[in-house]
Protein backbone atom coordinates (compact mmCIF):
# COMPACT_ATOMS: atom_id res chain seq x y z
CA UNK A 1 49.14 56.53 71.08
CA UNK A 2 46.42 56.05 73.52
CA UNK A 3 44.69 52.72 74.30
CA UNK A 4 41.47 53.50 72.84
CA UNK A 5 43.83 53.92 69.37
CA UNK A 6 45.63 51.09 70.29
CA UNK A 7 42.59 48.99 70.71
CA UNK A 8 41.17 50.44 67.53
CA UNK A 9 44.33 49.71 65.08
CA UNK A 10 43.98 46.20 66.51
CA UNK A 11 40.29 46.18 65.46
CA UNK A 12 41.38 46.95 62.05
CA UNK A 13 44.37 44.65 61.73
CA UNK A 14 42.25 41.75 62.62
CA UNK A 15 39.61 42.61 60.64
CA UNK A 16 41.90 42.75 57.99
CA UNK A 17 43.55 39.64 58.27
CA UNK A 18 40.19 37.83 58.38
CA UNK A 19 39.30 39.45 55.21
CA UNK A 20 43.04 38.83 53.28
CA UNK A 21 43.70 35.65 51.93
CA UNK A 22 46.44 36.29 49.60
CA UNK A 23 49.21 37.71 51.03
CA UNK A 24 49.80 37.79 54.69
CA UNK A 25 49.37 41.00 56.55
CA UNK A 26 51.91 43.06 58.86
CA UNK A 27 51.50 44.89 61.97
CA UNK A 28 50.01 48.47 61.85
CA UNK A 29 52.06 49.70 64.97
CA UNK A 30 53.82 48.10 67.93
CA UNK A 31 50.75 49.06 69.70
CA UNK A 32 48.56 46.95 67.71
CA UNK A 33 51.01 43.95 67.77
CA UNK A 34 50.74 44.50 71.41
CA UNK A 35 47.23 44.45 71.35
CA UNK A 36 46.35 41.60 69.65
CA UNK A 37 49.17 39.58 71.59
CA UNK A 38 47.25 40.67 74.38
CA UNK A 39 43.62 39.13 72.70
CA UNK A 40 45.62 36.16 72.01
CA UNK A 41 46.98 35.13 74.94
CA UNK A 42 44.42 36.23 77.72
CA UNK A 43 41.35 36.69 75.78
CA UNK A 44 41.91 33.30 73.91
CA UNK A 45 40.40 34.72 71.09
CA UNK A 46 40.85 32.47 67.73
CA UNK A 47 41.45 35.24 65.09
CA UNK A 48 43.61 37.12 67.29
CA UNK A 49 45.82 33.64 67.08
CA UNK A 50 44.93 33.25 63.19
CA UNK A 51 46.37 37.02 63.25
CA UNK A 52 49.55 36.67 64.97
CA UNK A 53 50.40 33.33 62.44
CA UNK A 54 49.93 35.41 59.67
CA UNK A 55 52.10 38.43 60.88
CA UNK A 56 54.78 35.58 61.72
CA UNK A 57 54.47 33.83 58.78
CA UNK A 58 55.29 37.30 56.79
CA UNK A 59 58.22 37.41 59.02
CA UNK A 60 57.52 40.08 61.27
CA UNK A 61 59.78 39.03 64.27
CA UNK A 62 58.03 40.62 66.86
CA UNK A 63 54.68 38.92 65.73
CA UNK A 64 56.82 35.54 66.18
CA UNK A 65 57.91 36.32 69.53
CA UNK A 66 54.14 37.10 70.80
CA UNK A 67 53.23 33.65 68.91
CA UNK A 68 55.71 31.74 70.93
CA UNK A 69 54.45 33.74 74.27
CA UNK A 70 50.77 32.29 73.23
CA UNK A 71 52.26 28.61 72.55
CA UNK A 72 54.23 28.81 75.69
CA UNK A 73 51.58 28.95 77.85
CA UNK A 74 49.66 25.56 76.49
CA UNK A 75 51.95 23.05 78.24
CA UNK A 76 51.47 20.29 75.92
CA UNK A 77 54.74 19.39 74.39
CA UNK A 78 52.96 19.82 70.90
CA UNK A 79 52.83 23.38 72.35
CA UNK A 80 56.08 23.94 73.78
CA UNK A 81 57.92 22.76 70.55
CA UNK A 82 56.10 25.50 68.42
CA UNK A 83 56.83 28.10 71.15
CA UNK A 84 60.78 27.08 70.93
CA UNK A 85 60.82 27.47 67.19
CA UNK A 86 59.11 30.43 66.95
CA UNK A 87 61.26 31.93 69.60
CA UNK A 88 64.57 30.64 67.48
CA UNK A 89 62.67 32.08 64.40
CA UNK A 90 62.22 35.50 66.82
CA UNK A 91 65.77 35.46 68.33
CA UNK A 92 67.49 34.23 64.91
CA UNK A 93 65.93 37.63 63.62
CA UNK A 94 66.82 39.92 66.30
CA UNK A 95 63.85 40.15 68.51
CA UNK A 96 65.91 40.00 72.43
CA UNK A 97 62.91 39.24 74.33
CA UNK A 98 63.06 35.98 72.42
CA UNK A 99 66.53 35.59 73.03
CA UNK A 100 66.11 36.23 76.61
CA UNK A 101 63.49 33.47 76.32
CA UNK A 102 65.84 31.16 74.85
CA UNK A 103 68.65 31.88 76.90
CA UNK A 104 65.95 30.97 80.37
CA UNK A 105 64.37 28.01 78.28
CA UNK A 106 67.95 26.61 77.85
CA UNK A 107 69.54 26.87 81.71
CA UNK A 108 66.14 25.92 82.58
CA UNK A 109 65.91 22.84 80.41
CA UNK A 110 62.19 24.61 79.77
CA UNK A 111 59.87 24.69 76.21
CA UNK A 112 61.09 20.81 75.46
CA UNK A 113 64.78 22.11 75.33
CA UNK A 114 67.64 20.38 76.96
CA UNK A 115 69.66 21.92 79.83
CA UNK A 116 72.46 23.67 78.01
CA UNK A 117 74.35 26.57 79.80
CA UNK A 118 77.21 27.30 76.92
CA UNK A 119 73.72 27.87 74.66
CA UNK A 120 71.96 29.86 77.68
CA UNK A 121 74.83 32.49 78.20
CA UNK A 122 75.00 32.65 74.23
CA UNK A 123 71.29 33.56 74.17
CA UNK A 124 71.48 36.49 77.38
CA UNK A 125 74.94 38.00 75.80
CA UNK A 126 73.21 38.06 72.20
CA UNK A 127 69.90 40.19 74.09
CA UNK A 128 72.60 41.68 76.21
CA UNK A 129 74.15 43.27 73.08
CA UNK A 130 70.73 45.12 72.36
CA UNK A 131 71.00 46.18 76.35
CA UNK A 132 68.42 43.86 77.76
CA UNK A 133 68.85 44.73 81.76
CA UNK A 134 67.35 40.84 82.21
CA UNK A 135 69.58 39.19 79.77
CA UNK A 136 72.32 41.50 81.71
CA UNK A 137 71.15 40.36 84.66
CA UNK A 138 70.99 36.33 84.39
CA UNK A 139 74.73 36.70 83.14
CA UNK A 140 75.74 38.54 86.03
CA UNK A 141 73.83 36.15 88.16
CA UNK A 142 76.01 32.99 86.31
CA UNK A 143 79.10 34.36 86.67
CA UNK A 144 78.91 34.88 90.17
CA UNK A 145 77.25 31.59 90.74
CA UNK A 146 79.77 29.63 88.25
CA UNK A 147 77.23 28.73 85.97
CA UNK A 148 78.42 27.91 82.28
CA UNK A 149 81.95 28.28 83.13
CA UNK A 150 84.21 29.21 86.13
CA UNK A 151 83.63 31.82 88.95
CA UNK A 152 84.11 35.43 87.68
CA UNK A 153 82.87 37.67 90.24
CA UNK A 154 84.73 41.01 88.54
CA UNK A 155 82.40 39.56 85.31
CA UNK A 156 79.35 39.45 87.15
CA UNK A 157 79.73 42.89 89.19
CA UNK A 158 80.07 44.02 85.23
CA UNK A 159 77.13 42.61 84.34
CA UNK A 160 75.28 43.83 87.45
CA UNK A 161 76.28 46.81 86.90
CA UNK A 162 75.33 47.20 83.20
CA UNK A 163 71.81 45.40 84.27
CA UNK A 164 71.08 48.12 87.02
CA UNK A 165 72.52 51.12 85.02
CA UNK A 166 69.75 49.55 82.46
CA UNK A 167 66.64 50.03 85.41
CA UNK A 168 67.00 46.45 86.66
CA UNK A 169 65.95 46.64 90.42
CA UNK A 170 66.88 43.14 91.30
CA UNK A 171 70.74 43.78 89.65
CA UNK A 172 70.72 47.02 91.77
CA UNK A 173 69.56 44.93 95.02
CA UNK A 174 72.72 41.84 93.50
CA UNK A 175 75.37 44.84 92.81
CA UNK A 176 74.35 46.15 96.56
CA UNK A 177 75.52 42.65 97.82
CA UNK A 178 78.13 42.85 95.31
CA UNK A 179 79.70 46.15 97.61
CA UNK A 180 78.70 45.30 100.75
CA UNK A 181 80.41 42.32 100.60
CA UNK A 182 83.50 43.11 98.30
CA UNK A 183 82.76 40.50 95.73
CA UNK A 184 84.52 41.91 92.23
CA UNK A 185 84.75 45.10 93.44
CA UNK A 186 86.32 47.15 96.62
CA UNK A 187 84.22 46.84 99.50
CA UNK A 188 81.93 49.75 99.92
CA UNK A 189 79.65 50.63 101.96
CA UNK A 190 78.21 53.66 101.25
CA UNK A 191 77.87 52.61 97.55
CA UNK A 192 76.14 49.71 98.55
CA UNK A 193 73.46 51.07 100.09
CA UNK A 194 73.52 53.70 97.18
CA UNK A 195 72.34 50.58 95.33
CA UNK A 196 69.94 49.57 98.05
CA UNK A 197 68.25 52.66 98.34
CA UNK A 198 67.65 52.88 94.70
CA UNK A 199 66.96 49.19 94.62
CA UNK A 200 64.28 50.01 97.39
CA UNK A 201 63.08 53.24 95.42
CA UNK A 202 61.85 50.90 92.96
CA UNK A 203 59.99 48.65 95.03
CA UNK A 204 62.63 45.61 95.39
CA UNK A 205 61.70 43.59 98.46
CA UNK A 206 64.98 42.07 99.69
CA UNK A 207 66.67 45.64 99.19
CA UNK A 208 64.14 47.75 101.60
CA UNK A 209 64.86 44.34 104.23
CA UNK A 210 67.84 44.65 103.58
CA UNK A 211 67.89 48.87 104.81
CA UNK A 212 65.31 47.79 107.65
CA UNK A 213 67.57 45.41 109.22
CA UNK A 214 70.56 47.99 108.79
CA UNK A 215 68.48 51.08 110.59
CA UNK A 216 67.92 48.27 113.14
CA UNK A 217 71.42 47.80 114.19
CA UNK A 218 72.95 50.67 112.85
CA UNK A 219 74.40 48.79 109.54
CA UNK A 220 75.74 50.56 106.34
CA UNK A 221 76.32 54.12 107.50
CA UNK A 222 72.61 54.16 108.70
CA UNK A 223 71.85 55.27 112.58
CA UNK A 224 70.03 53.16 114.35
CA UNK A 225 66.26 53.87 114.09
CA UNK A 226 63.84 51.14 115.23
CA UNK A 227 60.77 53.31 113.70
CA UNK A 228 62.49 53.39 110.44
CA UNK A 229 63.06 49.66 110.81
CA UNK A 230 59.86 48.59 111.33
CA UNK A 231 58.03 50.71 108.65
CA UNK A 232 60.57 49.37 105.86
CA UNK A 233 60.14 45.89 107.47
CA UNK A 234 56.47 45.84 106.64
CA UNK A 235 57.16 47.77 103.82
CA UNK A 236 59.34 44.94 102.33
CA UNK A 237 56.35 42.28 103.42
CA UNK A 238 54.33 44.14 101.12
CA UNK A 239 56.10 45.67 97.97
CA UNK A 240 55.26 47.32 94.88
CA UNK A 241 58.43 46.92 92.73
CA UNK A 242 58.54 48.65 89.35
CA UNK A 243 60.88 46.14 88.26
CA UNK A 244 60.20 43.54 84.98
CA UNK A 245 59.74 40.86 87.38
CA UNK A 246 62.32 38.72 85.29
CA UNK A 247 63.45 35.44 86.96
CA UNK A 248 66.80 34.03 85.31
């Protein structure tokens, strides 16, 4: 579907929901939940809002999800307690961006919620089930770090793994580490800057510093090239990652 359709469904739906007021309306497409998300949360735009409650109200989980992403931003704690129970309403249904958002909100002690690591890893592993490469990601992250329970670094080069296998360039740049440094898995260096170099294929900052400062001493396999260096050096000051930008 291309924007202009996009744009033009979610035209429609809002229209519609102004009009309707029995029953609540549902989403049209993904692409017109999208859409009015979109109105909603950067536009500011009132009946976008109005549209989202109704679609969340009916139960549509993604619809509840983009309502918490809308209260989220306010700040207020008014706000932030309506963005954690529409998230709950959002994860408790299924939707794993919400659970990812729980799982953050909770080892964060973010959205009015307590810092609670058993309930954070529950949230990640239940989006991790559905093969969320974040969720993946932040549990790969803990178990390295000893977060929520003892040290497992086998457990987090498993999650790394699954996160990077899953198009997560930061877990590609973590499982790099994860070789080069024999943490949960046999020290290798040609796989780790396998990982690298895909890592750094996808725009992930600390990865292409990571192959600069290798061509600069002759690190990983690599020969030593000081041109090399220096263009990934700047490169790395100035990336492009294709990555979700997800922060655990």
């Amino acid at each position: 579907m291309t924007c202009r359709s996009s744009a033009a469904w979610a035209t429609l739906a809002l229209a519609f929901a102004a009009a309707c007021t029995c029953a609540p309306s549902r989403p049209p497409s993904e692409e017109a939940l999208a859409e009015v998300r979109r109105r909603a949360l950067y536009g500011k735009q009132p009946q976008a809002m109005e549209t989202l409650e109704r679609w969340a109200q009916a139960g549509d989980r993604g619809a509840r999800r983009a309502l918490a992403d809308v209260y989220a931003t306010g700040g207020d704690p008014a706000s932030l307690e309506n963005a954690a129970r529409w998230y709950r309403l959002a994860a408790e249904a299924g939707e794993a961006n919400a659970q990812r958002a729980l799982g953050r909100a909770s080892k964060r002690g973010a959205l009015g919620l307590p810092v609670d690591l058993g309930a954070a890893k529950r949230w990640y592993a239940a989006a991790a089930d559905q093969g969320d490469s974040g969720s993946e990601l932040a549990l790969g992250l803990m178990a390295k770090n000893g977060e929520g329970g003892p040290r497992d670094l086998e457990a987090a080069a498993r999650w790394l793994e699954r996160a990077a296998n899953h198009g997560s360039a930061e877990a590609m740049f973590h499982l790099g580490n994860a070789f080069a440094n024999g943490e949960g898995v046999p020290r290798d260096l040609q796989r780790a800057r396998e990982w690298y170099e895909r890592a750094a294929e996808r725009g992930q900052p600390a990865a292409i510093q990571t192959l600069g400062l290798a061509y600069q001493v002759g690190d990983l396999g690599l020969p030593r090239d000081p041109e090399k260096a220096d263009e990934l050096l700047r490169e790395a000051g100035h990336p492009h990652t294709d990555d979700d930008a997800f922060s655990p």
